[in-house]
Protein backbone atom coordinates (compact mmCIF):
# COMPACT_ATOMS: atom_id res chain seq x y z
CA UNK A 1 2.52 -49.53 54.01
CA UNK A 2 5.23 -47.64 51.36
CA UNK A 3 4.91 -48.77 47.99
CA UNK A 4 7.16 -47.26 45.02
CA UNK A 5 7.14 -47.85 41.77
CA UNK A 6 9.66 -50.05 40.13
CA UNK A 7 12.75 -48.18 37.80
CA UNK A 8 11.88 -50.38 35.17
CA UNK A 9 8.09 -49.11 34.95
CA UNK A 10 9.19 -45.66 35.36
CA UNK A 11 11.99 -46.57 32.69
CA UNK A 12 9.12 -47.91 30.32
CA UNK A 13 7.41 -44.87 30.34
CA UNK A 14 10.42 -42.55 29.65
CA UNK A 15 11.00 -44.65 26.56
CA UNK A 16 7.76 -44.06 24.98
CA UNK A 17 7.29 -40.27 25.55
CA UNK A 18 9.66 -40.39 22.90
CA UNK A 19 7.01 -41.57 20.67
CA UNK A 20 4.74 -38.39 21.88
CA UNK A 21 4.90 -35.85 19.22
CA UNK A 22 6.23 -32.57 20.63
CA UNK A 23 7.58 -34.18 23.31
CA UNK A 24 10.60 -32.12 24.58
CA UNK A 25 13.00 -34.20 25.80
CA UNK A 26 12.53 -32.96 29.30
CA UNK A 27 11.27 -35.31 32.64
CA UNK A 28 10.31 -33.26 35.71
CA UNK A 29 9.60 -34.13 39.20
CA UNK A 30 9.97 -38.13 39.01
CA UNK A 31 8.85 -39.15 42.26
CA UNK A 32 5.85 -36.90 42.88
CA UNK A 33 5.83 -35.04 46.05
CA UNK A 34 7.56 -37.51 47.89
CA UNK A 35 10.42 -37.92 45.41
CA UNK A 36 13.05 -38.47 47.70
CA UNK A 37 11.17 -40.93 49.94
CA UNK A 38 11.32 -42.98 46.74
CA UNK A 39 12.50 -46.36 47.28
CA UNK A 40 11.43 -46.27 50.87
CA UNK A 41 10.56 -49.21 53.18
CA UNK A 42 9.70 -50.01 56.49
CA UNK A 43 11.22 -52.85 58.76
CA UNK A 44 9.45 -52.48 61.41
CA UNK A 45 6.26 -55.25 62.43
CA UNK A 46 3.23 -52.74 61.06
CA UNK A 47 0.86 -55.45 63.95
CA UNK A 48 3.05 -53.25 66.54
CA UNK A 49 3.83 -50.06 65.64
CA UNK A 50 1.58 -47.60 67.03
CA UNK A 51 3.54 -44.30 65.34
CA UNK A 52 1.46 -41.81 63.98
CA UNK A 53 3.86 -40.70 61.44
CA UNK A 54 7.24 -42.05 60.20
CA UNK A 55 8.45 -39.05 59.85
CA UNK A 56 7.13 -36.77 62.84
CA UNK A 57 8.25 -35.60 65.38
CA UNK A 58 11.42 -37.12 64.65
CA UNK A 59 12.42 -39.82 61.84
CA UNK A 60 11.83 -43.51 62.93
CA UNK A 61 15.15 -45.78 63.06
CA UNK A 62 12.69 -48.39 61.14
CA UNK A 63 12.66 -46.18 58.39
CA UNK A 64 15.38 -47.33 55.52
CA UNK A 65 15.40 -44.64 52.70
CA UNK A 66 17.05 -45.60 49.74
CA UNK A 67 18.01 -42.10 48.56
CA UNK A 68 21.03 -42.86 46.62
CA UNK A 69 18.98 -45.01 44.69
CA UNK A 70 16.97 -42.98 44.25
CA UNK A 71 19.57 -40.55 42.64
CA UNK A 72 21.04 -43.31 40.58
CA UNK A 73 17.38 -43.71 39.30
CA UNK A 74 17.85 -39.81 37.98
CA UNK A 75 20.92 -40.96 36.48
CA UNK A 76 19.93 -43.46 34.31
CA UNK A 77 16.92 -41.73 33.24
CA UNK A 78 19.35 -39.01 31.81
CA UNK A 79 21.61 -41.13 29.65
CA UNK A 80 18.35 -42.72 28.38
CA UNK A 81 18.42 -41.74 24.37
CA UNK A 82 16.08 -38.12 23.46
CA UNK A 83 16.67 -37.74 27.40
CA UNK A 84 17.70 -33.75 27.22
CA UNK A 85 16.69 -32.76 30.83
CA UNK A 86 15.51 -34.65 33.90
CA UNK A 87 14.82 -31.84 36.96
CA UNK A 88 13.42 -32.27 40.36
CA UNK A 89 11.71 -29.07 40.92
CA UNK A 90 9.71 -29.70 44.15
CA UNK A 91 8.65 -32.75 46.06
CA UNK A 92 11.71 -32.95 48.57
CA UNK A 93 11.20 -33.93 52.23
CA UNK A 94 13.96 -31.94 53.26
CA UNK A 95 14.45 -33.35 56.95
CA UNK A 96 14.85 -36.86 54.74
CA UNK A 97 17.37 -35.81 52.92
CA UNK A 98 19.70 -34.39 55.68
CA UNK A 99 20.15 -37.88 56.63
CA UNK A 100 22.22 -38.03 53.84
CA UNK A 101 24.46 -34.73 52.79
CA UNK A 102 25.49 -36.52 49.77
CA UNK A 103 22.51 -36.65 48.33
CA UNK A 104 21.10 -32.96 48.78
CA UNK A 105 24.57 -32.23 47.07
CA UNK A 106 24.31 -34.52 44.25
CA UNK A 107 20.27 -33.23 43.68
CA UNK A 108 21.66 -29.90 43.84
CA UNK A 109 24.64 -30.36 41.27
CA UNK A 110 22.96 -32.45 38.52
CA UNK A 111 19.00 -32.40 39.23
CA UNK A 112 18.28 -28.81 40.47
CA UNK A 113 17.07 -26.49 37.37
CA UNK A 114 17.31 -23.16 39.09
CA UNK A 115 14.60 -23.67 41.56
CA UNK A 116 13.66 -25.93 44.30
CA UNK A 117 10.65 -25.54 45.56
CA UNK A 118 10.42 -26.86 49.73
CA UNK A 119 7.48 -27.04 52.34
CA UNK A 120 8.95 -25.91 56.28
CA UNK A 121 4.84 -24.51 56.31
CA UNK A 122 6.41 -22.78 59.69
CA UNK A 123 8.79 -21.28 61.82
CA UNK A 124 6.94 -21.25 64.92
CA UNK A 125 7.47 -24.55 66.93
CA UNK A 126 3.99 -24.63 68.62
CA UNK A 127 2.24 -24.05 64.96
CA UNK A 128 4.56 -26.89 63.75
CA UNK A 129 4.02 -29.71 66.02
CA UNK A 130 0.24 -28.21 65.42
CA UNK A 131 1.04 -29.60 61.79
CA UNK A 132 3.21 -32.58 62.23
CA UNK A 133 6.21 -30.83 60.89
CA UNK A 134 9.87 -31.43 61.86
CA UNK A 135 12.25 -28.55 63.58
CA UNK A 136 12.41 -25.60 61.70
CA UNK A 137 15.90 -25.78 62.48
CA UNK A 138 16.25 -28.40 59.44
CA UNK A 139 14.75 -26.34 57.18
CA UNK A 140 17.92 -23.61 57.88
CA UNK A 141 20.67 -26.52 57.47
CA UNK A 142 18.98 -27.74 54.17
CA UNK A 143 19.41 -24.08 53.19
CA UNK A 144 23.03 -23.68 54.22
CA UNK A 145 24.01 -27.07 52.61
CA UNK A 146 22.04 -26.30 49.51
CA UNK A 147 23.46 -23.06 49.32
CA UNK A 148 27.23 -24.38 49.96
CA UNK A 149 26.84 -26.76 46.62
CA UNK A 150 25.94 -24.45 44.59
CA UNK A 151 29.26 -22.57 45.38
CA UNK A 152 31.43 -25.25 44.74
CA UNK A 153 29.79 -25.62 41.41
CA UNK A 154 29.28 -22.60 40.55
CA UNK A 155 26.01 -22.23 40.25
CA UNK A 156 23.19 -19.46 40.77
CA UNK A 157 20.19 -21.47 42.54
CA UNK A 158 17.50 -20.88 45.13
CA UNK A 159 15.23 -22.07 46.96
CA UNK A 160 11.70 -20.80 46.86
CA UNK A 161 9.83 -21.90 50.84
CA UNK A 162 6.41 -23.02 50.45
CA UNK A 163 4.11 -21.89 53.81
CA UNK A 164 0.79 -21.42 54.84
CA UNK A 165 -0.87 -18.75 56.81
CA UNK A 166 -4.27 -19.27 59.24
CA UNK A 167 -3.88 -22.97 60.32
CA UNK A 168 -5.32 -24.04 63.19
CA UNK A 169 -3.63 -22.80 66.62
CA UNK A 170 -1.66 -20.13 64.46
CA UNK A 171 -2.18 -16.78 65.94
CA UNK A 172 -1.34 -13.33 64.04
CA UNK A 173 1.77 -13.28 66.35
CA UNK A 174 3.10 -16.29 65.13
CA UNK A 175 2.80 -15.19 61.41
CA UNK A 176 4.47 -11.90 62.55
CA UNK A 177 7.10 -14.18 63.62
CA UNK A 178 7.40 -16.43 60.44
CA UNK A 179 7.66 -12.81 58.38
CA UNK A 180 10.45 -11.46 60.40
CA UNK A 181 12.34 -14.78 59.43
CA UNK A 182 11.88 -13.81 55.49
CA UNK A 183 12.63 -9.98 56.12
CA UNK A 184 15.32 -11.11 58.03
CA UNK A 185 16.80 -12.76 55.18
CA UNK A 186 15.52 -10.46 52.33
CA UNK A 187 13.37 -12.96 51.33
CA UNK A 188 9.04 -11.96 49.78
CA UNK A 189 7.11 -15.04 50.40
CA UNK A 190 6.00 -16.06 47.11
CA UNK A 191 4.00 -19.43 48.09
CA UNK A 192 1.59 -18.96 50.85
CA UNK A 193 -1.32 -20.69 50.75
CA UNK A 194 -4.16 -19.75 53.20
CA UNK A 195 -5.77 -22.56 55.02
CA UNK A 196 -8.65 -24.52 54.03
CA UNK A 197 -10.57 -26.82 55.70
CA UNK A 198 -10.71 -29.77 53.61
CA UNK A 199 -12.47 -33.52 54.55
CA UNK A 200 -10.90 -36.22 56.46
CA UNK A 201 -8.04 -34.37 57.76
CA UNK A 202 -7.07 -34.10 61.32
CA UNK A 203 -6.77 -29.84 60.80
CA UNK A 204 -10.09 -29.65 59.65
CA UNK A 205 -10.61 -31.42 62.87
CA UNK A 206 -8.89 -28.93 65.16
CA UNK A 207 -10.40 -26.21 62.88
CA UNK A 208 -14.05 -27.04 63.73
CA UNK A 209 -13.48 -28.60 67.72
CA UNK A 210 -11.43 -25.75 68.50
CA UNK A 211 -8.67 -27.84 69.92
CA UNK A 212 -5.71 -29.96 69.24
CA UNK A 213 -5.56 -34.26 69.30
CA UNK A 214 -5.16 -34.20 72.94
CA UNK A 215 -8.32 -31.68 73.67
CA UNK A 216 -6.19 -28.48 74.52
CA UNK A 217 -7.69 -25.44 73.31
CA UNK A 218 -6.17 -24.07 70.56
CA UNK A 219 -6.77 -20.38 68.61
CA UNK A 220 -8.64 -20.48 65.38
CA UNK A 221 -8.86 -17.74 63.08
CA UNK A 222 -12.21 -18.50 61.94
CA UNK A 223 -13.45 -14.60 60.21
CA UNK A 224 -12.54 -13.52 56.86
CA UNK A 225 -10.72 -10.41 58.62
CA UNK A 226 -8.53 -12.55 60.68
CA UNK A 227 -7.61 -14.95 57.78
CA UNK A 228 -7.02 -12.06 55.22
CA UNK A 229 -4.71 -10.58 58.17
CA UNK A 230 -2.95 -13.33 59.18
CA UNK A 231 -2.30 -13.76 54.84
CA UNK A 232 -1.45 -10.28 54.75
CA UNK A 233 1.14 -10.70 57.48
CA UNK A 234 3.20 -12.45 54.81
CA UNK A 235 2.34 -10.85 51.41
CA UNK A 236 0.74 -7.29 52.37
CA UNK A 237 -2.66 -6.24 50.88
CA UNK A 238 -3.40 -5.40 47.55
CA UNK A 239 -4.88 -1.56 47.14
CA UNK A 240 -8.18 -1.86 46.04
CA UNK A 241 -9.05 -1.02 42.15
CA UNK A 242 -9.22 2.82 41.31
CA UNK A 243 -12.45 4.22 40.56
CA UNK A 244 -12.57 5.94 37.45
């Protein structure tokens, strides 16, 4: 089931942070971390479908995003009076919003403050299908669109790629892998988050079993060493503190 919020709730609110004292004029991130998904709806018969995800491996025809609705929701939060900035920061499904190039340029023209933080978690195919992810192919034609607006705007923007080291079937080879992609491109991972095993999630699943869905074995870096290694892959080590 995809529920959004109406424009006129999200309109409501915007009108009485202007009562807030100290309240900046600024709106970030409206949509959460599924901004662009925003508007979204499903016309397919949820007594039949038997998809896991609408989104993975590939995105389902019964998907209708309303993306440019979503932008036009931006819009009229801007002209909105004591409206000084509205930025969308983070929250992008970027294999969404290839569907539509017209709306990664307009985000990137009049929405983008600098920064936009993304998730491709990987570069490794295995390790991504591992994690329900899309091609890490998309992740590089996001990048070249992004990066293609901002020159015919004129303006200095980047992306920042969100990934995570140690998740289950990830080997120190694959993170090897991912860090030639960011030395490749002169790029020091700056988000990398180390895996946790967390409740009621199908990694911590394949963390603890030792396989994936299907019952294929799958590595697990399960010691300290191996997790700090896998980390440090990315992001080095830090020296440890000088005795005095």
């Amino acid at each position: 089931r995809l529920r959004s919020r109406s424009a006129e709730s999200i309109l409501r609110e915007v009108r009485a942070l202007q009562a807030c004292p100290g309240w900046s004029g600024s709106i970030s991130d409206v949509g959460g971390p599924t901004a662009n998904l925003w508007g979204a709806r499903c016309t397919a018969d949820p007594a039949r479908c038997t998809r896991a995800s609408c989104l993975f491996p590939r995105l389902c025809p019964q998907l209708k995003t309303a993306q440019k609705d979503y932008l036009a929701l931006l819009r009229r939060l801007a002209r909105e009076s004591g409206v000084k900035h509205v930025r969308v920061a983070s929250g992008i499904r970027f294999d969404v919003a290839l569907a539509e190039p017209e709306f990664v340029a307009g985000l990137t023209r009049d929405f983008v403050g600098g920064q936009l933080k993304l998730a491709p978690e990987h570069s490794v195919p295995r390790v991504l299908e591992l994690m329900r992810k899309t091609d890490f192919g998309l992740f590089d034609r996001f990048l070249k669109l992004f990066a293609e607006t901002n020159r015919e705007c004129g303006r200095e923007q980047y992306v920042i790629p969100y990934v995570m080291s140690a998740f289950p079937g990830c080997t120190i080879a694959d993170m090897r892998s991912l860090g030639e992609w960011f030395r490749q491109r002169g790029w020091n991972p700056r988000q990398v988050q180390c895996f946790i095993p967390t409740p009621g999630t199908v990694a911590t699943a394949m963390f603890h079993a030792g396989c994936d869905p299907e019952g294929r074995p799958i590595h697990v870096a399960r010691t300290d060493r191996e997790r700090e290694d896998q980390h440090a892959a990315l992001v080095g080590r830090r020296s440890p503190p000088q005795k005095r």
